[in-house]
PDB file of N, CA and C in Angstrom:
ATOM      1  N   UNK A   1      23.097 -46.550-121.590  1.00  0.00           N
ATOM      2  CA  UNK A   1      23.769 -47.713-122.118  1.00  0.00           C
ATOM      3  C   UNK A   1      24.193 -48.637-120.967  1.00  0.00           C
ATOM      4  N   UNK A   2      24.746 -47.816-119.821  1.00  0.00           N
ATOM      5  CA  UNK A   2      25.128 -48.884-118.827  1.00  0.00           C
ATOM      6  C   UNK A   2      23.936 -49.667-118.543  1.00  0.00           C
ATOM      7  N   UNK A   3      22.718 -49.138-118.322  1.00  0.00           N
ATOM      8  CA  UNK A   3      21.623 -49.309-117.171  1.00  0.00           C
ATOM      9  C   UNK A   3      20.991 -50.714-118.379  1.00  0.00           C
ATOM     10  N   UNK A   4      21.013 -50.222-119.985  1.00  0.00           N
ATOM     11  CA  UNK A   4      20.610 -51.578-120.443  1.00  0.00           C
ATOM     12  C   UNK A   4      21.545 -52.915-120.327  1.00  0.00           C
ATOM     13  N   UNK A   5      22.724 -52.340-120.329  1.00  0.00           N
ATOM     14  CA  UNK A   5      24.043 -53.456-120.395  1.00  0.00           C
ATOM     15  C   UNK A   5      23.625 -54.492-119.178  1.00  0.00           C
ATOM     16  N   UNK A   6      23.039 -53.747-118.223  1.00  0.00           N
ATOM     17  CA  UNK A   6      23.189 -54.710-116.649  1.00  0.00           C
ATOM     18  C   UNK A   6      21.749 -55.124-116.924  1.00  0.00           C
ATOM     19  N   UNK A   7      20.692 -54.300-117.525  1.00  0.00           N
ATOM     20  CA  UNK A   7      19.571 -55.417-117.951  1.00  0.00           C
ATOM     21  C   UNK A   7      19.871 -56.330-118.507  1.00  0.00           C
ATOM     22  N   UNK A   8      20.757 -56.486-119.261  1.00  0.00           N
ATOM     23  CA  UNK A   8      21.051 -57.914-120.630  1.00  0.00           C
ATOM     24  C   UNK A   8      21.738 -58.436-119.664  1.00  0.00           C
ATOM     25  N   UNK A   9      22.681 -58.192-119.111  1.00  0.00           N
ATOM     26  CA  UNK A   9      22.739 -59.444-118.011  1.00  0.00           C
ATOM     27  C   UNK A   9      22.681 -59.460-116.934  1.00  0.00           C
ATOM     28  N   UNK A  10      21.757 -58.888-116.152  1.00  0.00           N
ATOM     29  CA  UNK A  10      20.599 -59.693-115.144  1.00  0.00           C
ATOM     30  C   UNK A  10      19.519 -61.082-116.059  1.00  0.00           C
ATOM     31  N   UNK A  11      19.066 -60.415-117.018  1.00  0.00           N
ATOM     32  CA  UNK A  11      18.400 -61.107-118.169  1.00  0.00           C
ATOM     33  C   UNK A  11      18.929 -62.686-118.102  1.00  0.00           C
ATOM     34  N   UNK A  12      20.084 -62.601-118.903  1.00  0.00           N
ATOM     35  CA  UNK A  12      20.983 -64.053-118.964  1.00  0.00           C
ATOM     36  C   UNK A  12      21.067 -64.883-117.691  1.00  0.00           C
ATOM     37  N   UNK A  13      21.507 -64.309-116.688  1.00  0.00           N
ATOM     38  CA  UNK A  13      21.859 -64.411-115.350  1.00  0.00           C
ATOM     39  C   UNK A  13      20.265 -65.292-114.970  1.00  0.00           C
ATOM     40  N   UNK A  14      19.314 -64.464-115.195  1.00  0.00           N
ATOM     41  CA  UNK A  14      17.834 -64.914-114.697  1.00  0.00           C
ATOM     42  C   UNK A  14      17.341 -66.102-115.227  1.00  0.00           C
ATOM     43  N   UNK A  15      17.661 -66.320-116.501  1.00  0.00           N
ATOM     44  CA  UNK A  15      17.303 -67.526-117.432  1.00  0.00           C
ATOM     45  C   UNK A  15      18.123 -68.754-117.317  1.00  0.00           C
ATOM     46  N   UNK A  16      19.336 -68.540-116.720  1.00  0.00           N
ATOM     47  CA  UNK A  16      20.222 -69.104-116.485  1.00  0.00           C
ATOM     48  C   UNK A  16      19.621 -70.321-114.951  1.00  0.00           C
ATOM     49  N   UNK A  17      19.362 -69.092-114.067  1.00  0.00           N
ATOM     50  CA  UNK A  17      18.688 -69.696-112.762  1.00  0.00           C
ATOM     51  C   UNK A  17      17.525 -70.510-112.767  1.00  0.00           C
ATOM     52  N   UNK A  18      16.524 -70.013-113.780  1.00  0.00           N
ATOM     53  CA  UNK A  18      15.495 -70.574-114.277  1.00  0.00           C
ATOM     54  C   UNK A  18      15.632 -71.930-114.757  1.00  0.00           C
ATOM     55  N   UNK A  19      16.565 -71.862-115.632  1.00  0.00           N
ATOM     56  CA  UNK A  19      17.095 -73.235-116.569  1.00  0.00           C
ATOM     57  C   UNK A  19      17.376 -74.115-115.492  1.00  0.00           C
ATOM     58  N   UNK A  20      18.428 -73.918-114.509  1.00  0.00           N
ATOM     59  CA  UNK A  20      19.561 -75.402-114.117  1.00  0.00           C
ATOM     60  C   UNK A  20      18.675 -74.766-112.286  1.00  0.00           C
ATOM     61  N   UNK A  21      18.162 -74.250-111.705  1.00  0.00           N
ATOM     62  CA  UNK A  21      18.207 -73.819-110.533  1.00  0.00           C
ATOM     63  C   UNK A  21      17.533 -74.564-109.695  1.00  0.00           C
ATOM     64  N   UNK A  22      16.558 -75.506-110.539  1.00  0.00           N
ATOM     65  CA  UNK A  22      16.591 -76.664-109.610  1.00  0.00           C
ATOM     66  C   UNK A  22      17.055 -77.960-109.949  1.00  0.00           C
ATOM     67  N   UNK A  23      17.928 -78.071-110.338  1.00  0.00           N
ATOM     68  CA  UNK A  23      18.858 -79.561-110.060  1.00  0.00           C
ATOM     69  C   UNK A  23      19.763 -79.064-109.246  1.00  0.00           C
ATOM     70  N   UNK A  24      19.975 -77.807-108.304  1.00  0.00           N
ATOM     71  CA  UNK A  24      21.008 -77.681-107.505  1.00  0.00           C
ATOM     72  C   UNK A  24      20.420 -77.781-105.815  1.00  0.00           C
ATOM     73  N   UNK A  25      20.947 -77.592-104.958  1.00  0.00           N
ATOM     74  CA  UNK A  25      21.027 -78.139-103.609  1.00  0.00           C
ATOM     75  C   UNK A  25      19.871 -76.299-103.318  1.00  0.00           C
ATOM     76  N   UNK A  26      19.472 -76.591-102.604  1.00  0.00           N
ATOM     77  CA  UNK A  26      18.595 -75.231-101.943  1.00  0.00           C
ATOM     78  C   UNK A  26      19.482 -74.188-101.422  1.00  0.00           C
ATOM     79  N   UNK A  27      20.747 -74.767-100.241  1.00  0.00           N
ATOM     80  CA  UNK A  27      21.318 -74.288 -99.470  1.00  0.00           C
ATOM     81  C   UNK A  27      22.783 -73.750-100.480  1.00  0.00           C
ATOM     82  N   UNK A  28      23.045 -74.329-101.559  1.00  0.00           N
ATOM     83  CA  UNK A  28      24.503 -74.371-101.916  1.00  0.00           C
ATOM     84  C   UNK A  28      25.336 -73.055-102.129  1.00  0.00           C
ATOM     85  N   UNK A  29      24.276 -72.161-102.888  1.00  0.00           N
ATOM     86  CA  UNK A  29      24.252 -71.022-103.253  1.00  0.00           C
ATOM     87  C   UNK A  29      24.334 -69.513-102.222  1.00  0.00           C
ATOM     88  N   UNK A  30      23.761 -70.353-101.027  1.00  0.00           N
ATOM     89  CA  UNK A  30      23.236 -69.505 -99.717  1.00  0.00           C
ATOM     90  C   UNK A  30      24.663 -68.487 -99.067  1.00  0.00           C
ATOM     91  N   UNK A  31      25.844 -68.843 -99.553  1.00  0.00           N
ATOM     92  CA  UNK A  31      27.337 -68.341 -99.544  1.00  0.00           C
ATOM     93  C   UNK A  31      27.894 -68.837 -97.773  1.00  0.00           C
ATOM     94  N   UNK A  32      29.157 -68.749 -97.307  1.00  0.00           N
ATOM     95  CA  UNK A  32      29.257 -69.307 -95.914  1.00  0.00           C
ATOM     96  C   UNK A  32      28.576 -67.729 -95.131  1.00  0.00           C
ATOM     97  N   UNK A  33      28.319 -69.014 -94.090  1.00  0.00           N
ATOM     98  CA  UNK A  33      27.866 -68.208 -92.732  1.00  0.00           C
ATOM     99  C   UNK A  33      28.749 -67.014 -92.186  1.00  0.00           C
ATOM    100  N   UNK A  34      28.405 -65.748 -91.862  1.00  0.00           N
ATOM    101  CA  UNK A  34      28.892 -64.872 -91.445  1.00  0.00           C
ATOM    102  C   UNK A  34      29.687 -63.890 -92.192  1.00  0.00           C
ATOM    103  N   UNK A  35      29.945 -64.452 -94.006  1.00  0.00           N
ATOM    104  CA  UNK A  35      30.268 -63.576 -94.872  1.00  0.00           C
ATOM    105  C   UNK A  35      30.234 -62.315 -94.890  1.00  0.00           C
ATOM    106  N   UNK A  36      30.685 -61.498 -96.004  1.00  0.00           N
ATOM    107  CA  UNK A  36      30.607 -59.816 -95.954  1.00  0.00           C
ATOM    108  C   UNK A  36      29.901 -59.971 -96.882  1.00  0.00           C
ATOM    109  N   UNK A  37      29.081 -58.843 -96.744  1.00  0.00           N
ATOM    110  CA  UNK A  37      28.026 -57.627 -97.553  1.00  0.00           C
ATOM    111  C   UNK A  37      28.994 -57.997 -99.249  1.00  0.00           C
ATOM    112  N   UNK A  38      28.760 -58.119-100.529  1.00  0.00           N
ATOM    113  CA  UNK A  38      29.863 -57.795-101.935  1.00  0.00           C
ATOM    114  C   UNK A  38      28.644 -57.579-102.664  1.00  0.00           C
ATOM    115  N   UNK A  39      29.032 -57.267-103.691  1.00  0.00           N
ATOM    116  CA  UNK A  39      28.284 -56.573-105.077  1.00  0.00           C
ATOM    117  C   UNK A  39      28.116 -57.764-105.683  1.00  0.00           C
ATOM    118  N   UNK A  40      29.147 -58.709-105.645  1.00  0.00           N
ATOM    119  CA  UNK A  40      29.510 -59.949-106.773  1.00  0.00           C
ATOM    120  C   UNK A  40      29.001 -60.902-105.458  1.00  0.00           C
ATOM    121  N   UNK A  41      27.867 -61.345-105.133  1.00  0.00           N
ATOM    122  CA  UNK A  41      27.478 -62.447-104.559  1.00  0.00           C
ATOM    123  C   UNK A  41      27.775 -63.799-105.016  1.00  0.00           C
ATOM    124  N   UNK A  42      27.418 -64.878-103.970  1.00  0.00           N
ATOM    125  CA  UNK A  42      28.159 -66.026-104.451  1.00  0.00           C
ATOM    126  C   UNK A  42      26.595 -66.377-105.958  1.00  0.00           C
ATOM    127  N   UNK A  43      25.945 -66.466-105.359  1.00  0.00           N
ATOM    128  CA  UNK A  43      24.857 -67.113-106.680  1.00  0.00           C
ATOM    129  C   UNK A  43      24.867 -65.616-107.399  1.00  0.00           C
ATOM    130  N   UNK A  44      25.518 -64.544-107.768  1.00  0.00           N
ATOM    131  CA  UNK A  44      25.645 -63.949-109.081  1.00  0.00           C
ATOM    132  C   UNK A  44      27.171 -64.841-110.068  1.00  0.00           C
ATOM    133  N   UNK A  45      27.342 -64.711-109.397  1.00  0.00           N
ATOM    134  CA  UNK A  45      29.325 -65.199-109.212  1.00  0.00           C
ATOM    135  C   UNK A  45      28.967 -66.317-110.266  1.00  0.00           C
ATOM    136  N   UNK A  46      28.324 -67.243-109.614  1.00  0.00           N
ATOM    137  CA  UNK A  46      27.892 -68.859-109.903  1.00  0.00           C
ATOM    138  C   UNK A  46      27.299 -68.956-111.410  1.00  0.00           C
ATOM    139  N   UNK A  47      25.891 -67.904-111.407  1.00  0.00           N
ATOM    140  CA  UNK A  47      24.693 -67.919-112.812  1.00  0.00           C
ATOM    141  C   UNK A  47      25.939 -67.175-113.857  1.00  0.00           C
ATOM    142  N   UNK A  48      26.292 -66.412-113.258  1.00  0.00           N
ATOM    143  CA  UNK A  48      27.644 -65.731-114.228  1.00  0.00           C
ATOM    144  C   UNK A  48      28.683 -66.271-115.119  1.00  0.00           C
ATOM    145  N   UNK A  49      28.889 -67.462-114.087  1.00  0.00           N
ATOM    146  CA  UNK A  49      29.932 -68.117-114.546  1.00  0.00           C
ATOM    147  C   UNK A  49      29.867 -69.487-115.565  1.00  0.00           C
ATOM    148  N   UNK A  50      28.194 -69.877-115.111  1.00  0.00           N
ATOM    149  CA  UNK A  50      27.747 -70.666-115.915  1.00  0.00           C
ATOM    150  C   UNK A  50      27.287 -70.351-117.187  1.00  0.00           C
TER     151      UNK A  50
END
């Protein structure tokens, strides 16, 4: 159940990027320079939130 739960949204997440991912900047998503390693990246964070 978990392993489909995070398929259904990677899924959303993917269609999401697909949809709007290019009217956005190339670099925007790229997170700042020298950041830490996270689970919750900035472009998961972002398709997530949209």
């Amino acid at each position: 159940m978990k392993r489909m739960a995070g398929d259904l949204g990677a899924l959303c997440t993917r269609q999401a990027e697909e949809t709007f991912g290019a009217l956005l900047p190339a670099g925007l998503l790229s997170g700042p320079p020298g950041s830490r390693s996270r689970i919750f990246t900035v472009p998961v964070v972002f398709w997530t939130f949209l």
